[in-house]
PDB file of N, CA and C in Angstrom:
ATOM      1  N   UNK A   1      39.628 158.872  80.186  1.00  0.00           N
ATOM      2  CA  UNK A   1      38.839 159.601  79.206  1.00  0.00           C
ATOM      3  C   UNK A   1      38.691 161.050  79.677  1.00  0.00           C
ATOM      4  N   UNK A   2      38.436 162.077  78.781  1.00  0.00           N
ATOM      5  CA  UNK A   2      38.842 163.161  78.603  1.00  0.00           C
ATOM      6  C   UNK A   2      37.258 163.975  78.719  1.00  0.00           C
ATOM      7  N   UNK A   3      36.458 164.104  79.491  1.00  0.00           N
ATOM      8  CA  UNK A   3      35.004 164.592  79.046  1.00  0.00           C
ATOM      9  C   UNK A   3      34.944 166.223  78.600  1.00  0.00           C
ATOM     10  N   UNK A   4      36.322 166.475  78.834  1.00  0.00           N
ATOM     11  CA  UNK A   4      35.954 168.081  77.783  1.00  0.00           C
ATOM     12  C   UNK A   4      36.390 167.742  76.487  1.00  0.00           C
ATOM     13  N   UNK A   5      37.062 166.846  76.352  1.00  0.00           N
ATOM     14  CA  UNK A   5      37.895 166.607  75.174  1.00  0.00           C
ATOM     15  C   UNK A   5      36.311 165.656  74.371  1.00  0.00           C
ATOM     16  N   UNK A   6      36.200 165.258  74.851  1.00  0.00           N
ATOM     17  CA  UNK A   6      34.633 164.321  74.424  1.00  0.00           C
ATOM     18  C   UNK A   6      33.669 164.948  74.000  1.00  0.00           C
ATOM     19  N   UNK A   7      33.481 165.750  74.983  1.00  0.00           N
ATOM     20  CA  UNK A   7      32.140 166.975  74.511  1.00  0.00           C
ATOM     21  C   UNK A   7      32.805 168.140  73.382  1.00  0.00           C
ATOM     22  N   UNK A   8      33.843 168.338  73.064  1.00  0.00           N
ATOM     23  CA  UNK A   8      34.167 169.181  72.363  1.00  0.00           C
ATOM     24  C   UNK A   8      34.930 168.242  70.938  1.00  0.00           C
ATOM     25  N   UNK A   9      34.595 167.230  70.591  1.00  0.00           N
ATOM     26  CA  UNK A   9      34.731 166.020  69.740  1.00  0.00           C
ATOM     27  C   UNK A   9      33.506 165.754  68.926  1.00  0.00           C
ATOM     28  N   UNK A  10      32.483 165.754  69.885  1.00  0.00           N
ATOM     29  CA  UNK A  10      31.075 165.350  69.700  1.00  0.00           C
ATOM     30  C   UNK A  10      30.494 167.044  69.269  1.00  0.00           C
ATOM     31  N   UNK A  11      30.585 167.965  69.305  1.00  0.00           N
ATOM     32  CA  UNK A  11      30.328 169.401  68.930  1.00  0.00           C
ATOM     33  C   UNK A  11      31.255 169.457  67.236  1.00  0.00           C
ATOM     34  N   UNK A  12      32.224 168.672  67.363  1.00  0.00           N
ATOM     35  CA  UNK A  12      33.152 168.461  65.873  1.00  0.00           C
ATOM     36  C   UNK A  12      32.288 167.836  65.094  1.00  0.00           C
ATOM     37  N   UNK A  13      32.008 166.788  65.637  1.00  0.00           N
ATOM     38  CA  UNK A  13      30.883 166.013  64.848  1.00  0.00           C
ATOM     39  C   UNK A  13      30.203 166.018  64.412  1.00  0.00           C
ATOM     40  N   UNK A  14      28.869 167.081  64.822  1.00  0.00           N
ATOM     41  CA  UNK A  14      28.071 167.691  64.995  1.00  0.00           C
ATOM     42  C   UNK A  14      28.091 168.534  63.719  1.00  0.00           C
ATOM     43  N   UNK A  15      29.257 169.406  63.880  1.00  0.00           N
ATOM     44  CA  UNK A  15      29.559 170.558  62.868  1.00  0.00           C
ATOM     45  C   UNK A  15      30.212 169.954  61.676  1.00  0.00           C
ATOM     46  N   UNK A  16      30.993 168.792  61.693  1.00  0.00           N
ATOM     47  CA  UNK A  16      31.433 168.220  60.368  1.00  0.00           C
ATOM     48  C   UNK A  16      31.115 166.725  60.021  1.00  0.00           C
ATOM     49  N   UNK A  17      30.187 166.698  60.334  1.00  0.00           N
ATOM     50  CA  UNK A  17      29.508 164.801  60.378  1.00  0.00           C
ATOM     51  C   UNK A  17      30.335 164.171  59.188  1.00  0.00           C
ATOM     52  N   UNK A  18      30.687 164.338  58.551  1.00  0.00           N
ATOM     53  CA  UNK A  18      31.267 163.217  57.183  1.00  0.00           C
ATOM     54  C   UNK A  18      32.842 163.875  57.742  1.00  0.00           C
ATOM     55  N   UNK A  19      33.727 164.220  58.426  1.00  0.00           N
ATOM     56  CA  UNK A  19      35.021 164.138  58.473  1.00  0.00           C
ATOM     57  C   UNK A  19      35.258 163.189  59.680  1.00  0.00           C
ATOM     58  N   UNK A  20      35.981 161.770  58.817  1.00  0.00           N
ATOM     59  CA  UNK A  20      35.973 160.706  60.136  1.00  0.00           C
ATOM     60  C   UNK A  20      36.953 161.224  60.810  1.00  0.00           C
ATOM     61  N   UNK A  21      38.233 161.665  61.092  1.00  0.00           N
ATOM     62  CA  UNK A  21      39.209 162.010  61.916  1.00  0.00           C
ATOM     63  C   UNK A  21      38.497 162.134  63.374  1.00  0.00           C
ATOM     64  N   UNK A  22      37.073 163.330  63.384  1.00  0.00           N
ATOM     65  CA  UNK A  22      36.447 163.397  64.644  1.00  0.00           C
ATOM     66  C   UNK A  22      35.803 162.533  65.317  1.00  0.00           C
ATOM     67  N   UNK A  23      35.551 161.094  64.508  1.00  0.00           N
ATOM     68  CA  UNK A  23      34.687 160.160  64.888  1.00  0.00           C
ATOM     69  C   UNK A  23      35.575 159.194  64.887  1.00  0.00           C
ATOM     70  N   UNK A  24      36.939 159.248  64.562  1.00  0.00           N
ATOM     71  CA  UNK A  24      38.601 158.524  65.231  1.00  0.00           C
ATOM     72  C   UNK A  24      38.655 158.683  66.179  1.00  0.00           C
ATOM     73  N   UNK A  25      39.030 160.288  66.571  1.00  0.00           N
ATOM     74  CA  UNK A  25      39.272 160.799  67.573  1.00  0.00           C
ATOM     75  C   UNK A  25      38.597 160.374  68.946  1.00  0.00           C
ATOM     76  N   UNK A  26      37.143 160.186  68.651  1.00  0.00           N
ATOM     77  CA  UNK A  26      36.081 159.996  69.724  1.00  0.00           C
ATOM     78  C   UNK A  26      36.434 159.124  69.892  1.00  0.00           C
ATOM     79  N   UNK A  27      36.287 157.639  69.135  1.00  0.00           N
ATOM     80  CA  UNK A  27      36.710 156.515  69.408  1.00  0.00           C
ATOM     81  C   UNK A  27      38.012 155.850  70.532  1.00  0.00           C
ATOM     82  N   UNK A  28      39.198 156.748  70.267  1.00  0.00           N
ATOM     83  CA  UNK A  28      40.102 156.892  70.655  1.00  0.00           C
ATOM     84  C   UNK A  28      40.072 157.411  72.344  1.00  0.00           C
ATOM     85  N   UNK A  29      39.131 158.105  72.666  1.00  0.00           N
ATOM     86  CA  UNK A  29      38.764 158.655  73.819  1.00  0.00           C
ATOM     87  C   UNK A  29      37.889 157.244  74.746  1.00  0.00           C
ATOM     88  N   UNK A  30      37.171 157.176  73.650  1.00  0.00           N
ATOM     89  CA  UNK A  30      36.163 155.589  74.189  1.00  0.00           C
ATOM     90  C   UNK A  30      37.270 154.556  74.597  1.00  0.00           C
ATOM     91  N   UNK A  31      37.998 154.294  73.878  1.00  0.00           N
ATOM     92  CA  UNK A  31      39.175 152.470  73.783  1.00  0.00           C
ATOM     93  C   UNK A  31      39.060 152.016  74.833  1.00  0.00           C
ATOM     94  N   UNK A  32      39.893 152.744  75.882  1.00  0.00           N
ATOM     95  CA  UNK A  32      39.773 151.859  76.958  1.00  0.00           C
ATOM     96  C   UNK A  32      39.218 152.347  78.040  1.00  0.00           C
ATOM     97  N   UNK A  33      37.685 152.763  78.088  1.00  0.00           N
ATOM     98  CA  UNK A  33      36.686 152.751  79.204  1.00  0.00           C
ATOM     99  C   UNK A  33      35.397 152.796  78.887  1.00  0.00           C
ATOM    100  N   UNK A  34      35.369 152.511  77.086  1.00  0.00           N
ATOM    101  CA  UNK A  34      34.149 151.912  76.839  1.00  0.00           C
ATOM    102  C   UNK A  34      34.070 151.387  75.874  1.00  0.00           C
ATOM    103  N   UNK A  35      34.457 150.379  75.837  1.00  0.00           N
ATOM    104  CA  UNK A  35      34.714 149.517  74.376  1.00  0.00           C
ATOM    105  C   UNK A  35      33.829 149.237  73.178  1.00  0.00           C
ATOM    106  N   UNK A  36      32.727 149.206  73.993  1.00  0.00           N
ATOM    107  CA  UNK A  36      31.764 149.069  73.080  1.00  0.00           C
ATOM    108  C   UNK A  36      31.295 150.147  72.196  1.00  0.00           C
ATOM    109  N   UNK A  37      31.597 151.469  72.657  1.00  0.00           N
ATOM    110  CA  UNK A  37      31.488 152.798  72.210  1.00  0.00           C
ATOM    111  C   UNK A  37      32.162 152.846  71.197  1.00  0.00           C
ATOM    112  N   UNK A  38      33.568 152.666  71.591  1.00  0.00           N
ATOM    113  CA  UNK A  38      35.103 152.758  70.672  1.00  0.00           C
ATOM    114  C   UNK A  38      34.508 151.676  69.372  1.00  0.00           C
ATOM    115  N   UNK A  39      33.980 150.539  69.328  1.00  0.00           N
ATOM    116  CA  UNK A  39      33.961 149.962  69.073  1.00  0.00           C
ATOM    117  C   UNK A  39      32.887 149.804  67.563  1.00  0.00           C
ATOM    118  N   UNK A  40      31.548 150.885  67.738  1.00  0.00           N
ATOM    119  CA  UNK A  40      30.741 151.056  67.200  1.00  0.00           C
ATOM    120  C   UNK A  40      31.240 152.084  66.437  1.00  0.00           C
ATOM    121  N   UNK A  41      31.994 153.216  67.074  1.00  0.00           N
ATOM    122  CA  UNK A  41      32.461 154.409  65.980  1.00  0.00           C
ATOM    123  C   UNK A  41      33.633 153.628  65.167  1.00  0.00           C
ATOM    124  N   UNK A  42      34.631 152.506  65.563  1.00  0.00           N
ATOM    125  CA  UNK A  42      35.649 152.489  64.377  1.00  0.00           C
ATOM    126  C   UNK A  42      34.500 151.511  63.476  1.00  0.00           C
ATOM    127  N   UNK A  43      33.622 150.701  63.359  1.00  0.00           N
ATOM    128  CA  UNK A  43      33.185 149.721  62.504  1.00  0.00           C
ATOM    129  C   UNK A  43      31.976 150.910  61.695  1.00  0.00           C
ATOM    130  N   UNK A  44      31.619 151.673  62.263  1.00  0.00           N
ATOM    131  CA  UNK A  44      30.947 152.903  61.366  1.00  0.00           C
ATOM    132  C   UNK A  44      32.279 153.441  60.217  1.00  0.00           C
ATOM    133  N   UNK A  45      33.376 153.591  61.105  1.00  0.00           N
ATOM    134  CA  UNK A  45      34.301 154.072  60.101  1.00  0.00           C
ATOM    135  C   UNK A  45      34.736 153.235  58.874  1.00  0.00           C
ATOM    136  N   UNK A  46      34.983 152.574  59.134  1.00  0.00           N
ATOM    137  CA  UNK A  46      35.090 151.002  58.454  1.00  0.00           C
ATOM    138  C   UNK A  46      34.002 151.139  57.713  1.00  0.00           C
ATOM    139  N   UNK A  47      32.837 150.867  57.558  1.00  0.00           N
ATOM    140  CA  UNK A  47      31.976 150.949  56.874  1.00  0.00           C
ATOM    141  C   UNK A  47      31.591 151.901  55.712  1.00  0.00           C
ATOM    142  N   UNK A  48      31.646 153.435  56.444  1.00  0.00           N
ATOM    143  CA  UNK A  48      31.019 154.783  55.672  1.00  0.00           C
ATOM    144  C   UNK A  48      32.282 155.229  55.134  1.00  0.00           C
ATOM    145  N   UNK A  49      33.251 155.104  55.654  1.00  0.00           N
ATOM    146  CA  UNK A  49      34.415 155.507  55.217  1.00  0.00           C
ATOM    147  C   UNK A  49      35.712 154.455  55.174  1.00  0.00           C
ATOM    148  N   UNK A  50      35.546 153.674  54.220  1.00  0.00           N
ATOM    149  CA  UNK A  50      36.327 152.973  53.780  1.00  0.00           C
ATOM    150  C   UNK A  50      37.940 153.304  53.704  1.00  0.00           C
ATOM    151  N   UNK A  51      38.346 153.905  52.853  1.00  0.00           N
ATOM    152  CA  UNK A  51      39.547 154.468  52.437  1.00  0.00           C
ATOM    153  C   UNK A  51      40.632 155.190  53.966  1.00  0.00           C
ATOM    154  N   UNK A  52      39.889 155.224  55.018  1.00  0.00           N
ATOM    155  CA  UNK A  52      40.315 155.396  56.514  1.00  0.00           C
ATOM    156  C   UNK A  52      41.048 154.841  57.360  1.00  0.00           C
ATOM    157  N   UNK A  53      42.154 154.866  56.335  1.00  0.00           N
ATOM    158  CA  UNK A  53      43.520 153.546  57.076  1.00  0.00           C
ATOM    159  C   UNK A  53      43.510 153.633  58.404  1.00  0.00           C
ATOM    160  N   UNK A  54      43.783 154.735  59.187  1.00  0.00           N
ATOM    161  CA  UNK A  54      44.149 154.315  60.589  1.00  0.00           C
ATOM    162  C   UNK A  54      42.647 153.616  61.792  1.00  0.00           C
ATOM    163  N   UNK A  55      41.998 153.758  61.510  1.00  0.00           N
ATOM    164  CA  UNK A  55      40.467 152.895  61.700  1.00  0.00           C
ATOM    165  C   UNK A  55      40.754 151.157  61.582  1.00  0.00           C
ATOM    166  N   UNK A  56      41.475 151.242  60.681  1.00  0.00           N
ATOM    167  CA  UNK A  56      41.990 149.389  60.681  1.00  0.00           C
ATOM    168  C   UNK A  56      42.504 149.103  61.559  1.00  0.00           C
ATOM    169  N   UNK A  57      43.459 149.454  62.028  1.00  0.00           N
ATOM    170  CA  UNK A  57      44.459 148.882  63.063  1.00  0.00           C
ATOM    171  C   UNK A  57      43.959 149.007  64.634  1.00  0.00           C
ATOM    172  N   UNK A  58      43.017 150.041  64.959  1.00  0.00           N
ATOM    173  CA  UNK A  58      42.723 150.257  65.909  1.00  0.00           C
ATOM    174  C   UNK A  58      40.884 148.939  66.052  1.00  0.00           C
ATOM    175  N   UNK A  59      40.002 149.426  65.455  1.00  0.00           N
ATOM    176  CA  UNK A  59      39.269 148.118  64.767  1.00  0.00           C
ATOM    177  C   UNK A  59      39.681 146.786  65.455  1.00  0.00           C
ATOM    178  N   UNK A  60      40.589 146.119  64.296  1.00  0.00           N
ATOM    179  CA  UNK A  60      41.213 144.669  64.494  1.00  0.00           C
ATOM    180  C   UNK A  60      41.637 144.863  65.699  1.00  0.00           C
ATOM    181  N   UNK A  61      42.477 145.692  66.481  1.00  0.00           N
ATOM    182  CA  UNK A  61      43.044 145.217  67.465  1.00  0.00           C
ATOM    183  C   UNK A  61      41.952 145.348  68.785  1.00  0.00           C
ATOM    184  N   UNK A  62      40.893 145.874  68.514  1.00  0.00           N
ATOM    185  CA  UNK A  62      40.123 146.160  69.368  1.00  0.00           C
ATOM    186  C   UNK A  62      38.962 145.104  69.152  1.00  0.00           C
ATOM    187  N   UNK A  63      38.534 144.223  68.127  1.00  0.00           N
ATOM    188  CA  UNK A  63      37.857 142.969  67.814  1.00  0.00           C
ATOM    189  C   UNK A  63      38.845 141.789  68.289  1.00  0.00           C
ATOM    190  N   UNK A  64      40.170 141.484  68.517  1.00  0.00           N
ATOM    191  CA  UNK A  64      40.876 140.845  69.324  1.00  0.00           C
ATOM    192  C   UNK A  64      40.942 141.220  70.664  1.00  0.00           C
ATOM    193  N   UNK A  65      40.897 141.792  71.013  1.00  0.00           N
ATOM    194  CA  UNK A  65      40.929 142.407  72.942  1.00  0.00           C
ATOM    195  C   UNK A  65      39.326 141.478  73.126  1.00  0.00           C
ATOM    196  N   UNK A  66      38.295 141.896  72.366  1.00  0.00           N
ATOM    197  CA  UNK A  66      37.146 141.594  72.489  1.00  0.00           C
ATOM    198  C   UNK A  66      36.573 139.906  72.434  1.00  0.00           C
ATOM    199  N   UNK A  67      37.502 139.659  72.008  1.00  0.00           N
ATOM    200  CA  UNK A  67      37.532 138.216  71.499  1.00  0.00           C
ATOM    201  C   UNK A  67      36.848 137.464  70.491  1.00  0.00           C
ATOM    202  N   UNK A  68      36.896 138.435  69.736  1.00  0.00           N
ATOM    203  CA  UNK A  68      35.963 138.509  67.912  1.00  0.00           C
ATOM    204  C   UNK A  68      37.261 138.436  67.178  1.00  0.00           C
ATOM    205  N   UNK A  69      38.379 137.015  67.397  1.00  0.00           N
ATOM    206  CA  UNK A  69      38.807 136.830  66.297  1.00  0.00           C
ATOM    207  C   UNK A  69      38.747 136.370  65.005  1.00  0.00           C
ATOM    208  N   UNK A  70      37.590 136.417  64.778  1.00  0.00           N
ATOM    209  CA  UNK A  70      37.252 136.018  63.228  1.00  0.00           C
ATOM    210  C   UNK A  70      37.026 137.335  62.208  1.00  0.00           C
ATOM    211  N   UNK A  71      36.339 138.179  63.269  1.00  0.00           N
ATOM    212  CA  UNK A  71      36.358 139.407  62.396  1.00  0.00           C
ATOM    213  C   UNK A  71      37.571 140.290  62.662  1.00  0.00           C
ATOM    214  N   UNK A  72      38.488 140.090  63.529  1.00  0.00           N
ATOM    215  CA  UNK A  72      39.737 141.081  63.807  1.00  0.00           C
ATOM    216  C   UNK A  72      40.536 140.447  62.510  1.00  0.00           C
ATOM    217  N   UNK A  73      41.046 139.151  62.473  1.00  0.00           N
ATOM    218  CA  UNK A  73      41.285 138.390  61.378  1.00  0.00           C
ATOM    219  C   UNK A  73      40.605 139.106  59.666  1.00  0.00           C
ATOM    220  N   UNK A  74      39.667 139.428  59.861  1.00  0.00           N
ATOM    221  CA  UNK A  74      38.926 139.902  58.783  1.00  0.00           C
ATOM    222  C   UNK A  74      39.467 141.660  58.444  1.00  0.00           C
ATOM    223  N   UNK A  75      39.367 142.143  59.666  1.00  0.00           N
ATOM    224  CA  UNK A  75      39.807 143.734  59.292  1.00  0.00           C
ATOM    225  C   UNK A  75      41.431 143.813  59.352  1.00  0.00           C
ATOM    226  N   UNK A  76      42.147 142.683  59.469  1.00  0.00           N
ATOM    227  CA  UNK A  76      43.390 143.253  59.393  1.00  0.00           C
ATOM    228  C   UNK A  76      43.896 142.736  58.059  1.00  0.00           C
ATOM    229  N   UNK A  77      43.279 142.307  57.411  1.00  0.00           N
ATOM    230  CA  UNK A  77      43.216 141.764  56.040  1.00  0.00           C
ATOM    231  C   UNK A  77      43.033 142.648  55.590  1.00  0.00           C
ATOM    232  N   UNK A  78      41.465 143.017  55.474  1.00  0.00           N
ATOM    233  CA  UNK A  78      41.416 144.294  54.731  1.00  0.00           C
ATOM    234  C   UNK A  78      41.869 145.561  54.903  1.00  0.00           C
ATOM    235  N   UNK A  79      42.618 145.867  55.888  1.00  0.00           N
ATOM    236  CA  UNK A  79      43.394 147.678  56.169  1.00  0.00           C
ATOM    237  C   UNK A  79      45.037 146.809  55.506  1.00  0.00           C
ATOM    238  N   UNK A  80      45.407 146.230  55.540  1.00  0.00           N
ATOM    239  CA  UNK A  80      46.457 145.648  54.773  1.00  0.00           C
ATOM    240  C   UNK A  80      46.387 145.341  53.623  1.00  0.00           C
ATOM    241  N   UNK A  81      45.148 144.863  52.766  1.00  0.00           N
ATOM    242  CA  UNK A  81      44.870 145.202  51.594  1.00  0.00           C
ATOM    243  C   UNK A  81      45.147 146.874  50.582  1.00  0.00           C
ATOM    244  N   UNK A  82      44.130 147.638  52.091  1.00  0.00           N
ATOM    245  CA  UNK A  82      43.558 149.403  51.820  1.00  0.00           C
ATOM    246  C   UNK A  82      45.253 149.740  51.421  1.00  0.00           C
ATOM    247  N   UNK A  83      45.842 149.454  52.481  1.00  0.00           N
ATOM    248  CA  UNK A  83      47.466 149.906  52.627  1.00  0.00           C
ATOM    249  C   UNK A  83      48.410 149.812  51.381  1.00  0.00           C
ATOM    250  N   UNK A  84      48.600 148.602  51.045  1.00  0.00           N
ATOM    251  CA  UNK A  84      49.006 148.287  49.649  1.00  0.00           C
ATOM    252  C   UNK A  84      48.393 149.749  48.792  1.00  0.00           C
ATOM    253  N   UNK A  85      46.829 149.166  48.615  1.00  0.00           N
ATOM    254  CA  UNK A  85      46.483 149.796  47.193  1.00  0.00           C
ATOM    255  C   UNK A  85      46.825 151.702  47.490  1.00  0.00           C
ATOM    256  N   UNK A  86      46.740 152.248  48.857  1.00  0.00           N
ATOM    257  CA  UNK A  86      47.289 153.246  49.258  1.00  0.00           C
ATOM    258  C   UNK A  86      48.603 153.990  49.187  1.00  0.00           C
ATOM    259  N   UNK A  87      49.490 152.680  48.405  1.00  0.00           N
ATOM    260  CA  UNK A  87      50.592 152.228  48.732  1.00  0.00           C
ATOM    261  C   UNK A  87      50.988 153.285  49.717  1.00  0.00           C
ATOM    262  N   UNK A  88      50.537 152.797  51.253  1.00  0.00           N
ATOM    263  CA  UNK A  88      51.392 153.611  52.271  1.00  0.00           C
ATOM    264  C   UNK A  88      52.206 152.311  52.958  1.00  0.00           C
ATOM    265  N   UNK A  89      53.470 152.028  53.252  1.00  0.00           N
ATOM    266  CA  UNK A  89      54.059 151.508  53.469  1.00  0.00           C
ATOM    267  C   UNK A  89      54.127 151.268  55.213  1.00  0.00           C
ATOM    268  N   UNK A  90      54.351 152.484  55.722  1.00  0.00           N
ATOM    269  CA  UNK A  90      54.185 152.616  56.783  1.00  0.00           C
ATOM    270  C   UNK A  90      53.127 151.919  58.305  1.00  0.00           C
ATOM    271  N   UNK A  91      51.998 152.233  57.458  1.00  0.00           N
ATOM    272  CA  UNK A  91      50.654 151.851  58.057  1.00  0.00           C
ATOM    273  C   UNK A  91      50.443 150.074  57.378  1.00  0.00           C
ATOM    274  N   UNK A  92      51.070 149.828  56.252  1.00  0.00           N
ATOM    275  CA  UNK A  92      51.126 148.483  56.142  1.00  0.00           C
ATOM    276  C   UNK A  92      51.769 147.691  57.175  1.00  0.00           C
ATOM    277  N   UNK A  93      53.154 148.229  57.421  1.00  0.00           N
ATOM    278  CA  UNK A  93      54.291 147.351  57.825  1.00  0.00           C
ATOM    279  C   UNK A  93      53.618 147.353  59.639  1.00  0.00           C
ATOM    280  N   UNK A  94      53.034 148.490  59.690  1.00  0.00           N
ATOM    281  CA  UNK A  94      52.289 148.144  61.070  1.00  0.00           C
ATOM    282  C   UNK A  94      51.246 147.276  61.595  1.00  0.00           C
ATOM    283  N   UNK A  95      49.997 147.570  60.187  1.00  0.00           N
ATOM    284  CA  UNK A  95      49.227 146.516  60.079  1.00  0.00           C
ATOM    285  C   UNK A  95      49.788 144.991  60.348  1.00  0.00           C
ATOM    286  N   UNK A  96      50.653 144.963  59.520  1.00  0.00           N
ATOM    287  CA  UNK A  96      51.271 143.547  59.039  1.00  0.00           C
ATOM    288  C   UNK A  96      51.653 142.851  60.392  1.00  0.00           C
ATOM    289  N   UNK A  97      52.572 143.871  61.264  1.00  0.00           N
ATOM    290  CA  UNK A  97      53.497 143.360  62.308  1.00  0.00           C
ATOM    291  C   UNK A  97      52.247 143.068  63.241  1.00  0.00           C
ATOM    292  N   UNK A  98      50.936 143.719  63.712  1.00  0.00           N
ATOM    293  CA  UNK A  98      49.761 143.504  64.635  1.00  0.00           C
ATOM    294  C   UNK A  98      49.473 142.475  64.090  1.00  0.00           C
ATOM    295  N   UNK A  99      49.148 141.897  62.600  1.00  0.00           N
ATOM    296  CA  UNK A  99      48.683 140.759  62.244  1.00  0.00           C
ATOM    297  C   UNK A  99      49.403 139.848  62.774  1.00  0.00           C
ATOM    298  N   UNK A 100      50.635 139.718  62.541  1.00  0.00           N
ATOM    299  CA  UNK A 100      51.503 138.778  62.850  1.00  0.00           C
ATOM    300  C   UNK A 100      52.091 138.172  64.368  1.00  0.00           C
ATOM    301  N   UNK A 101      51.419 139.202  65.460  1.00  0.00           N
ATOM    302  CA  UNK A 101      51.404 139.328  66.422  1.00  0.00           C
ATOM    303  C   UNK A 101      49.863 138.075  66.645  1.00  0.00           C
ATOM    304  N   UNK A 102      49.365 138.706  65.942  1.00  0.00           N
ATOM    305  CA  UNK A 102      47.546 138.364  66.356  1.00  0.00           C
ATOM    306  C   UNK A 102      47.598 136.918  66.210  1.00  0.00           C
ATOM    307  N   UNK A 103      48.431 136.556  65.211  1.00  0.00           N
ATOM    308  CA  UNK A 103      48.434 135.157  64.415  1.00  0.00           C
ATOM    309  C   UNK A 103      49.653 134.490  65.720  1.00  0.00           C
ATOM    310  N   UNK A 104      50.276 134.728  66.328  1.00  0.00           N
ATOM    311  CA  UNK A 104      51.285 134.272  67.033  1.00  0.00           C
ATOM    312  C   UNK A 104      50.540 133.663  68.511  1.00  0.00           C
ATOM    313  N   UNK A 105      49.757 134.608  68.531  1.00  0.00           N
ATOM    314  CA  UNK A 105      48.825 134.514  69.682  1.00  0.00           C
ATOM    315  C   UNK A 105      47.765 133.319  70.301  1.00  0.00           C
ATOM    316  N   UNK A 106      47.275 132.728  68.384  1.00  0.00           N
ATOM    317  CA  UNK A 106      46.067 131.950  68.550  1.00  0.00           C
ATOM    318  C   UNK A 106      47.241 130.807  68.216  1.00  0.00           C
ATOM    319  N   UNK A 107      48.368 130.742  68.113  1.00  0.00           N
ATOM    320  CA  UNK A 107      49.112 129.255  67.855  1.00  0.00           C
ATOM    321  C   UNK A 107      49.223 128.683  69.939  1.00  0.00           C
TER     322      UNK A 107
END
């Protein structure tokens, strides 16, 4: 983790509170050395900002690390849903392939 990159994320935030990218970004800094951090900003995103495709994939895969597969199961449904109606193809076929990964996992 990056603590200038953090403190100058959290000053983004600050100055643009409704643009999730900065509260991605943070998250992204959190993943892997504080999960629970990472964890609270993507399900805020998820929440307040729905329409925030890349928040799905990171989310689900981070409610599976955690061992909340019922709700990782749950958000990769719905950012694969978002994706479709987005029709972004891209961020689907990624979604899709983590799902399918996720599902390979619990057999």
């Amino acid at each position: 983790m990056n603590k200038d990159r953090v403190k100058l994320l959290e000053q983004f935030i600050k100055e643009e509170p409704e643009n999730p990218f900065n509260k991605y970004a943070l998250a992204m800094e959190y993943y892997d050395v504080d999960s629970q951090a990472a964890l609270q900003l993507l399900s805020y995103l998820q929440q307040q900002h729905p329409s925030y495709l890349p928040a799905y994939y990171q989310l689900a895969n981070l409610l599976r690390e955690e061992g909340n597969r019922e709700s990782a199961d749950y958000i990769f449904k719905l950012g694969i849903k978002l994706a479709e109606e987005l029709n972004d193809t891209k961020t689907r076929s990624e979604l899709l392939s983590s799902y399918k990964n996720f599902l390979f996992e619990k057999d």
